[in-house]
N, C-alpha and C. Protein backbone atom coordinates (compact mmCIF):
# COMPACT_ATOMS: atom_id res chain seq x y z
N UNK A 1 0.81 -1.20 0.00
CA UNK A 1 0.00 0.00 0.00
C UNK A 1 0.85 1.27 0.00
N UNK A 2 2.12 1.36 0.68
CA UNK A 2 2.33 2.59 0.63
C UNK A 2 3.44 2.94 -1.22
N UNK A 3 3.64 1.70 -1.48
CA UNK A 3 4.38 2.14 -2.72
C UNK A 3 2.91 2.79 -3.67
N UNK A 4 1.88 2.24 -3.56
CA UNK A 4 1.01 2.85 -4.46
C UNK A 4 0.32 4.17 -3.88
N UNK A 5 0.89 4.82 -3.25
CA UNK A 5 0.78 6.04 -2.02
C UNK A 5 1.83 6.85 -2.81
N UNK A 6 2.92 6.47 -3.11
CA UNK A 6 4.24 6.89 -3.52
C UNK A 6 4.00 7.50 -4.92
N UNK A 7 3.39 6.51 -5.49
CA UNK A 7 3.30 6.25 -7.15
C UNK A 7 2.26 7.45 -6.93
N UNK A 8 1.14 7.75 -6.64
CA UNK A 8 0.24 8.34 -6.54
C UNK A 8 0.77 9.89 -6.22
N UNK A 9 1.21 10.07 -5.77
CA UNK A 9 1.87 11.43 -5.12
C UNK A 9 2.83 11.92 -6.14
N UNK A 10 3.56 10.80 -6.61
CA UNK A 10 4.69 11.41 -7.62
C UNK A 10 4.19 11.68 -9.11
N UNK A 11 2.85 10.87 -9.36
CA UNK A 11 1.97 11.21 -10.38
C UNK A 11 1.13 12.60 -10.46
N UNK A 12 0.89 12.64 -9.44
CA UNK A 12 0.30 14.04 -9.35
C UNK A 12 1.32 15.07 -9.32
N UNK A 13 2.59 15.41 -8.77
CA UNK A 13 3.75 16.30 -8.81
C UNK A 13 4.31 16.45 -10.20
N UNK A 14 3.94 15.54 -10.78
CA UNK A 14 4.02 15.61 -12.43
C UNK A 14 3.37 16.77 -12.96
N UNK A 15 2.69 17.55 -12.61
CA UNK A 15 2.45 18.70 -13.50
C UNK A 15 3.11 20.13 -13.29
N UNK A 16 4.11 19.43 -12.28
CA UNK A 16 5.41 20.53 -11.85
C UNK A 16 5.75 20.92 -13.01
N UNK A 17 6.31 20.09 -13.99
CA UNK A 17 7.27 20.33 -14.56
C UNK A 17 6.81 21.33 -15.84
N UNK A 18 5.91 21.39 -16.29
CA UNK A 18 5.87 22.01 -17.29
C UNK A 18 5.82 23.65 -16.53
N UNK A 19 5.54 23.79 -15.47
CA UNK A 19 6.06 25.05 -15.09
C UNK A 19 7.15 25.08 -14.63
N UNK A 20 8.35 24.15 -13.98
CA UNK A 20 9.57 24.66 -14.00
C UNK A 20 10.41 25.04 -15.20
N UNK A 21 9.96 23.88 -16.05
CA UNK A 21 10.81 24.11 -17.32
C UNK A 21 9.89 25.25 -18.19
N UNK A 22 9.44 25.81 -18.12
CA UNK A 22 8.61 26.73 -19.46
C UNK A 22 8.05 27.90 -18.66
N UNK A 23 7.05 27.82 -18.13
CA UNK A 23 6.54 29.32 -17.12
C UNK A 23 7.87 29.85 -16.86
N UNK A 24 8.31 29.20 -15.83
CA UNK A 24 9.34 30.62 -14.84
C UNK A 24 10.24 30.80 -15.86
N UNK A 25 11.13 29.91 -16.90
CA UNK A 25 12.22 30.94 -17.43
C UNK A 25 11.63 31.86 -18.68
N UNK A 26 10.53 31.62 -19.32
CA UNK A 26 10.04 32.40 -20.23
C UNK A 26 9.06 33.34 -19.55
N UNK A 27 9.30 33.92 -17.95
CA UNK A 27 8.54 34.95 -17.44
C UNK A 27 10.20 35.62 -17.56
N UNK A 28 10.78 35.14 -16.86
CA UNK A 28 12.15 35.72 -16.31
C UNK A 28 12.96 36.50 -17.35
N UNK A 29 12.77 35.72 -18.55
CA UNK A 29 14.12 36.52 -19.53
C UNK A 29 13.29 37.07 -20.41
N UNK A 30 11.76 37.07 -20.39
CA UNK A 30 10.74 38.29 -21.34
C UNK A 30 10.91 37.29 -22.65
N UNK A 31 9.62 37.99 -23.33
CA UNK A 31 9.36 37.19 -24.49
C UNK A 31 10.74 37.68 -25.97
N UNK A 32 11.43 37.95 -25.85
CA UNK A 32 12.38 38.37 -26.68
C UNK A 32 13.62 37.17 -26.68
N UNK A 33 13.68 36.58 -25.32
CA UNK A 33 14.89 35.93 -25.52
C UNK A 33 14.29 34.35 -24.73
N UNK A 34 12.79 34.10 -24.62
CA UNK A 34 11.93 32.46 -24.63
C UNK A 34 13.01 31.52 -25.27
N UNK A 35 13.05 32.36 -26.90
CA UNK A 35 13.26 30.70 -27.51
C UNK A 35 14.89 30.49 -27.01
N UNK A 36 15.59 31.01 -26.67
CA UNK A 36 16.96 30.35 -26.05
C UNK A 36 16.95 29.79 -24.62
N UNK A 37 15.57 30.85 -24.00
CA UNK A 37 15.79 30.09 -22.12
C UNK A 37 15.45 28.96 -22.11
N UNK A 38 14.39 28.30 -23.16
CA UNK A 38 13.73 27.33 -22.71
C UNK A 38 14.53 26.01 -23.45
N UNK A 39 15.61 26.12 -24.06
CA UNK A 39 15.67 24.58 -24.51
C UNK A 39 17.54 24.64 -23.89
N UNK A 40 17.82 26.50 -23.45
CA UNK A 40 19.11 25.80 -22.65
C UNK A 40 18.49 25.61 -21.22
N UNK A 41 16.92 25.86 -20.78
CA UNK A 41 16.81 25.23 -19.18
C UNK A 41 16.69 23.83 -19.40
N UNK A 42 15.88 23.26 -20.22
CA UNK A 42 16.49 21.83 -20.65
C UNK A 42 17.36 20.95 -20.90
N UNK A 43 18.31 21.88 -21.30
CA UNK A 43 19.49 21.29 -21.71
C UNK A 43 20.38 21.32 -19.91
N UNK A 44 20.13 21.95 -19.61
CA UNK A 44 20.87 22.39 -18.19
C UNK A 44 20.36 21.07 -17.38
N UNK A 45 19.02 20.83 -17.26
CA UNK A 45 18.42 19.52 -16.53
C UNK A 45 18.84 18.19 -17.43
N UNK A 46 18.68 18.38 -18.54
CA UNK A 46 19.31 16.79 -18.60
C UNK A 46 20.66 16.33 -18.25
N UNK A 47 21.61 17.75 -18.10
CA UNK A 47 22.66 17.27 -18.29
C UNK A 47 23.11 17.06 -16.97
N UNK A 48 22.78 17.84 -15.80
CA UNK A 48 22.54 18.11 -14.38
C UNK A 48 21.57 16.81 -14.26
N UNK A 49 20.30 16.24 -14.45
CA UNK A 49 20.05 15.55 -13.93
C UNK A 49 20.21 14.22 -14.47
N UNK A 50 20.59 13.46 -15.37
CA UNK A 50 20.27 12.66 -16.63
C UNK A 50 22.08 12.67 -16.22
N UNK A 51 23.11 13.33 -16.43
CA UNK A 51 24.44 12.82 -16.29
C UNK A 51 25.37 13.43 -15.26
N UNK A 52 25.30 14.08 -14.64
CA UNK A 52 25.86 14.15 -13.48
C UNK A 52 25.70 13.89 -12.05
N UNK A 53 24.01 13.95 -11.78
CA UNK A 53 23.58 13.60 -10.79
C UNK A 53 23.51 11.72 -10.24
N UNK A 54 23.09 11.38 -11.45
CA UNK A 54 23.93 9.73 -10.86
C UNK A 54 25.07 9.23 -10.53
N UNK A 55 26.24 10.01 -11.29
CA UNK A 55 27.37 9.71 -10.60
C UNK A 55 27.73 10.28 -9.55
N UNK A 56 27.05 11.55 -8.85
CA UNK A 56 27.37 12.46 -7.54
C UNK A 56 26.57 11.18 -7.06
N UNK A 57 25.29 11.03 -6.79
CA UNK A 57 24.87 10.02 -5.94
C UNK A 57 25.13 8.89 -6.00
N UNK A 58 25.89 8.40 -6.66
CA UNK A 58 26.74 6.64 -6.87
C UNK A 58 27.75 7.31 -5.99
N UNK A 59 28.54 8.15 -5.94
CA UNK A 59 30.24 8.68 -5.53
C UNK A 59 29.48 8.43 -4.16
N UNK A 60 28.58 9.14 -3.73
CA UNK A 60 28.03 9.35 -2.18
C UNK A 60 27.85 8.77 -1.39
N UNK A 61 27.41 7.08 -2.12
CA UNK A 61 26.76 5.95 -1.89
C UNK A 61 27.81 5.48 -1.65
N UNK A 62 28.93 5.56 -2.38
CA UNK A 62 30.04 4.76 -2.29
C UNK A 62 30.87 5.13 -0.85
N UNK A 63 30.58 6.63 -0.79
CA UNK A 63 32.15 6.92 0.26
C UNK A 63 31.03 6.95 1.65
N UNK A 64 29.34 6.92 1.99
CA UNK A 64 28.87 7.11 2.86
C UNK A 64 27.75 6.53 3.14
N UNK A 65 27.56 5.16 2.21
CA UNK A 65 26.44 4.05 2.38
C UNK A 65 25.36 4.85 1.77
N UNK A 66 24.37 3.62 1.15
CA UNK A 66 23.19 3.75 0.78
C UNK A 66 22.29 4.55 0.53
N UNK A 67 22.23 4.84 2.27
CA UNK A 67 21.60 5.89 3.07
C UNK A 67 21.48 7.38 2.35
N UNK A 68 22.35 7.58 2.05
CA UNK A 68 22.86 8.65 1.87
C UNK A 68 21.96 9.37 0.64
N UNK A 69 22.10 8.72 -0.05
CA UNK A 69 21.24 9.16 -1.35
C UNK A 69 19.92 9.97 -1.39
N UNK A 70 19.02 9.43 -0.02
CA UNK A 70 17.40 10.06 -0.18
C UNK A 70 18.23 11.31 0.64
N UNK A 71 19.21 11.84 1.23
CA UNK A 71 19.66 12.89 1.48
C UNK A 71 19.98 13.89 0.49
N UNK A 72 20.58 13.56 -0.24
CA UNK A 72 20.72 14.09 -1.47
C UNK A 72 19.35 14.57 -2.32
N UNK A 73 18.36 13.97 -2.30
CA UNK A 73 17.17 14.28 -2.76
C UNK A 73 16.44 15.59 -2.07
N UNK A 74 16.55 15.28 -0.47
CA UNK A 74 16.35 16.50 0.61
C UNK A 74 16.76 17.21 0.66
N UNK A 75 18.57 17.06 0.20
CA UNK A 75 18.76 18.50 -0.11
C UNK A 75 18.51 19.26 -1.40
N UNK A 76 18.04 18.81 -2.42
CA UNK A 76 17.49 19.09 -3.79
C UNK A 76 16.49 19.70 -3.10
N UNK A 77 15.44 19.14 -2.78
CA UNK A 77 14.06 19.35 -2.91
C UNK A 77 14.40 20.82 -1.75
N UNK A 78 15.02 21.32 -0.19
CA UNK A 78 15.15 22.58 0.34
C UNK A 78 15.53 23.57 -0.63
N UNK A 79 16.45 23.40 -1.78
CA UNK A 79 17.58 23.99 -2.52
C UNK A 79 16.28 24.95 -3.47
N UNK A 80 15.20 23.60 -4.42
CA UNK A 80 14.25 24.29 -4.62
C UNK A 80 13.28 24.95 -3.80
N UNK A 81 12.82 24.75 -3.19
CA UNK A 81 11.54 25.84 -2.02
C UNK A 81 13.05 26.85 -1.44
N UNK A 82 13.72 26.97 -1.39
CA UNK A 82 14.39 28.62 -1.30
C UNK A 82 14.34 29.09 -2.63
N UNK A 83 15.00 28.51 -3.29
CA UNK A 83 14.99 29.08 -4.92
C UNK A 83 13.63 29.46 -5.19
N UNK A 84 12.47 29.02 -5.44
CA UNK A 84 11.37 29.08 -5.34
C UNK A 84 10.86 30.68 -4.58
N UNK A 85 11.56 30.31 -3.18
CA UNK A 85 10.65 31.54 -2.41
C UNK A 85 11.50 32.71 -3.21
N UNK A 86 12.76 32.85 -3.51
CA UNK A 86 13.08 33.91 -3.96
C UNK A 86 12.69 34.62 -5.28
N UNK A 87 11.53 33.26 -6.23
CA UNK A 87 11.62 34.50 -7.32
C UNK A 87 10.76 35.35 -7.42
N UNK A 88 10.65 36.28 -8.32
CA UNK A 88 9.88 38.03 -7.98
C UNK A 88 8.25 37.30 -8.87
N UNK A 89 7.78 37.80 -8.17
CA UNK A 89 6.21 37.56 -8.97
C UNK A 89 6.03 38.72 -10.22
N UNK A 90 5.63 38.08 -10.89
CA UNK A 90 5.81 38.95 -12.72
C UNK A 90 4.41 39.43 -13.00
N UNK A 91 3.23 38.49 -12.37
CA UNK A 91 1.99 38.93 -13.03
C UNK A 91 1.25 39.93 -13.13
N UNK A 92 1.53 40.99 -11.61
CA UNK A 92 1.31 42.43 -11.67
C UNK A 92 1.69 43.13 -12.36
N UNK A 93 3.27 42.72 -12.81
CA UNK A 93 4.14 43.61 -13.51
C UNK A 93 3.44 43.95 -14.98
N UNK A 94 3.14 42.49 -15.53
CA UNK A 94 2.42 42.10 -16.89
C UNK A 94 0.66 42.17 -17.15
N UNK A 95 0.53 42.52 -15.84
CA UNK A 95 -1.29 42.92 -15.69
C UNK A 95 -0.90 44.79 -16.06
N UNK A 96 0.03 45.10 -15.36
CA UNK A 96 -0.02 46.86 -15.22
C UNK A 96 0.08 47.09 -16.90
N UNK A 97 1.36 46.25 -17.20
CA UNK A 97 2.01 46.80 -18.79
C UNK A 97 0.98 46.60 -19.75
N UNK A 98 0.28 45.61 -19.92
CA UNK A 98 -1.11 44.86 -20.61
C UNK A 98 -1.98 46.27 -20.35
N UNK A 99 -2.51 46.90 -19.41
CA UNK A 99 -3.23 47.90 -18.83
C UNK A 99 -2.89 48.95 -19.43
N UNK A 100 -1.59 49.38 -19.60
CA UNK A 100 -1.07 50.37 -19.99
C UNK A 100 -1.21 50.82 -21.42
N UNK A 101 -0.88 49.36 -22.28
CA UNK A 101 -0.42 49.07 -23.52
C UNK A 101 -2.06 49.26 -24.04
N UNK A 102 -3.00 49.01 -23.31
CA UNK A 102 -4.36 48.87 -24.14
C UNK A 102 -4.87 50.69 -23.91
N UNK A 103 -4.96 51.27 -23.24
CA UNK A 103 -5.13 52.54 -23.22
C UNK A 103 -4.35 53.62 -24.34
C-alpha cells in the first residue's frame, strides 16, 4: 500500500514540470529571448540531472552508504523551495504593462 501512495503522489507532482521548465524561465528573460531560455533550461536539466547527478549520488553511496542518497534528494528538494521563495512575482508587472499598452 504505501508504494502505491508513492506512485500516486509522484503522479500528481508531475504537472510541476511544465512550469519549472517553461513558465518561470520564459517569465524571467521576457518574451524576446523564450526561444533560447527554454531549450538551454532543458538542456541544463538533462545534463545536471540525466548525467551528473547519478554519478554524484553513486560517488556518495560509495564513500557514505546507501543511506545517503534520499539525502541528497532533501537537499534538492530545500535547494528548490528557497529558490522558489526567492523569485519576484511577474503577473502584476504584466497585468499593469497589458493595462497600460491597451489605453
Amino acid at each position: 500500500m504505501p508504494l502505491i501512495a508513492c506512485i500516486a503522489v509522484g503522479a500528481s507532482l508531475s504537472g510541476v514540470f511544465p512550469l519549472a521548465m517553461a513558465t518561470i524561465p520564459s517569465e524571467i528573460v521576457g518574451p524576446a529571448k523564450t526561444a533560447t531560455a527554454l531549450p538551454l533550461t532543458m538542456r541544463i536539466s538533462e545534463i545536471l540531472g540525466g548525467v551528473l547527478a547519478p554519478s554524484v549520488a553513486g560517488k556518495a553511496a560509495d564513500l557514505a552508504g546507501l543511506g545517503m542518497t534520499p539525502w541528497i534528494l532533501v537537499g534538492i528538494v530545500v535547494a528548490i523551495i528557497v529558490l522558489g521563495a526567492l523569485l519576484r512575482e511577474t503577473a502584476p508587472v504584466v497585468l499593469a504593462r497589458r493595462k497600460h499598452d491597451a489605453h
